[in-house]
N, C-alpha and C. Protein backbone atom coordinates (compact mmCIF):
# COMPACT_ATOMS: atom_id res chain seq x y z
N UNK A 1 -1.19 19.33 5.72
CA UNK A 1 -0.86 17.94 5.86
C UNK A 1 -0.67 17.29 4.49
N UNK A 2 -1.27 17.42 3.56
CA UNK A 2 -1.21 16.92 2.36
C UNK A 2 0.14 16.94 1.26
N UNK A 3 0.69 18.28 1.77
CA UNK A 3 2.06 18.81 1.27
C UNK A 3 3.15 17.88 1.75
N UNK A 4 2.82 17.54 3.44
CA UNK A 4 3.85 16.90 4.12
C UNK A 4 3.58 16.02 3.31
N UNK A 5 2.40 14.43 3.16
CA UNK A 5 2.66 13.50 2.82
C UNK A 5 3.02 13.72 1.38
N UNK A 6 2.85 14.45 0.87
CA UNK A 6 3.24 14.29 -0.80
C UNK A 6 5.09 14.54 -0.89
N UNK A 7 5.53 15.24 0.44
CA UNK A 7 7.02 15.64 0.17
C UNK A 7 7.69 14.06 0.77
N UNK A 8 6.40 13.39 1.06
CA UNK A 8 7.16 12.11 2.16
C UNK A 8 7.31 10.90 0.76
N UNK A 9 6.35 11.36 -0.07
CA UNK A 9 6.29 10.33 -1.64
C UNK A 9 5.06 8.91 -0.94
N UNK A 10 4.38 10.01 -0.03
CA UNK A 10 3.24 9.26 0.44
C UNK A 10 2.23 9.33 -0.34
N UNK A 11 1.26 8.24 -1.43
CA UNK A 11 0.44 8.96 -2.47
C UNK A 11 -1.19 9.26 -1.72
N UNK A 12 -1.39 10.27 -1.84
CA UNK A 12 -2.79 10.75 -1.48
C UNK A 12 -3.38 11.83 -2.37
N UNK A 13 -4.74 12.12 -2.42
CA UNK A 13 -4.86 13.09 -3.30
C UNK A 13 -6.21 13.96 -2.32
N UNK A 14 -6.24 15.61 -3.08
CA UNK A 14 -7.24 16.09 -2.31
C UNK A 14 -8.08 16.05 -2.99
N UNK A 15 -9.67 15.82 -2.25
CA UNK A 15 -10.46 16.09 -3.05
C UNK A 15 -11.76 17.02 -2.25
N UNK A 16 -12.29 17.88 -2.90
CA UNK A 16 -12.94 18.66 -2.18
C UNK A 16 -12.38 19.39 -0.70
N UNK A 17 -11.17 19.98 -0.85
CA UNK A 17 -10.93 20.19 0.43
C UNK A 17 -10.26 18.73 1.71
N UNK A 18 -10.66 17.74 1.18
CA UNK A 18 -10.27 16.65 2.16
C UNK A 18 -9.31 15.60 1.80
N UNK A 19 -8.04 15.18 2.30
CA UNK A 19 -7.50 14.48 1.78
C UNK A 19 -8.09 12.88 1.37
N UNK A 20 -7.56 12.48 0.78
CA UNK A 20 -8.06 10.76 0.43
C UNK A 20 -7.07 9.65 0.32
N UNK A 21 -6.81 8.68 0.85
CA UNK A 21 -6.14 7.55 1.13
C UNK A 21 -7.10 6.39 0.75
N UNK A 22 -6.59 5.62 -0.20
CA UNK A 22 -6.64 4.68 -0.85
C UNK A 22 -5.85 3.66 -1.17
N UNK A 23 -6.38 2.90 0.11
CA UNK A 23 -5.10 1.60 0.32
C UNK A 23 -5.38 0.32 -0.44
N UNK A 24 -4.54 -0.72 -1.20
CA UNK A 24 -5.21 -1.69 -1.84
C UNK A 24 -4.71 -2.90 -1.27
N UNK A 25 -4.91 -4.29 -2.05
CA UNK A 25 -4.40 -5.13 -1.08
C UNK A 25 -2.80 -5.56 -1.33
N UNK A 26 -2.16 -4.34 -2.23
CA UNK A 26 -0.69 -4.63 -3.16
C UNK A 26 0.33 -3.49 -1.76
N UNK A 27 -0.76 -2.47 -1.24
CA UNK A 27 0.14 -1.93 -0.17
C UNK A 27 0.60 -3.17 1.14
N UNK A 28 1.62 -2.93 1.18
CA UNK A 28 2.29 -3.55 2.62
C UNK A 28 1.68 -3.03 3.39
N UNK A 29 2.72 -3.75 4.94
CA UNK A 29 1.82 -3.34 6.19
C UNK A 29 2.59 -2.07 6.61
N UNK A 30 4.04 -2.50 6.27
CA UNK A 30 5.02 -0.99 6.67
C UNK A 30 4.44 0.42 5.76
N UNK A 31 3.99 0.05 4.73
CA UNK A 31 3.50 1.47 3.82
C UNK A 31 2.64 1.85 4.37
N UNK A 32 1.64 1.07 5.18
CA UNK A 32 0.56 1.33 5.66
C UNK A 32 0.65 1.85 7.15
N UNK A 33 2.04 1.15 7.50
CA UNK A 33 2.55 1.68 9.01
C UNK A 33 2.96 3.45 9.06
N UNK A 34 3.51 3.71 7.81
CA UNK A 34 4.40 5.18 7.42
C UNK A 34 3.09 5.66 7.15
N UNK A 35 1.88 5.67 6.59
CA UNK A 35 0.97 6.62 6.68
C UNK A 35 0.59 6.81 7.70
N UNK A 36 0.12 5.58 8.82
CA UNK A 36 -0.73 6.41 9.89
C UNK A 36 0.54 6.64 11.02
N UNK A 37 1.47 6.84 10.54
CA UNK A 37 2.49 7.52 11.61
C UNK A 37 2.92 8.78 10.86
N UNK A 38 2.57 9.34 10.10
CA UNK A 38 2.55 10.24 9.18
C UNK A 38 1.16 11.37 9.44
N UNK A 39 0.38 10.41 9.65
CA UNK A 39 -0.96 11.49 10.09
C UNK A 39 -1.49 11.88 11.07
């Protein structure tokens, strides 16, 4: 899964085995819509 979002130019990073999403309050709602329709 991590490959997909990184080929999507979705930014996430792994850490320990688990991905990580780190949303701030500068992400939109659509960026935020394309991740969890993404996961």
């Amino acid at each position: 899964m991590y490959e997909e979002l990184i080929k999507k130019k979705i930014i996430v990073s792994l850490r320990s085995g688990w991905i990580r999403v780190s949303p701030h309050f500068y992400n939109t709602d659509d960026e935020i819509k394309e991740l969890l329709n993404n996961v």
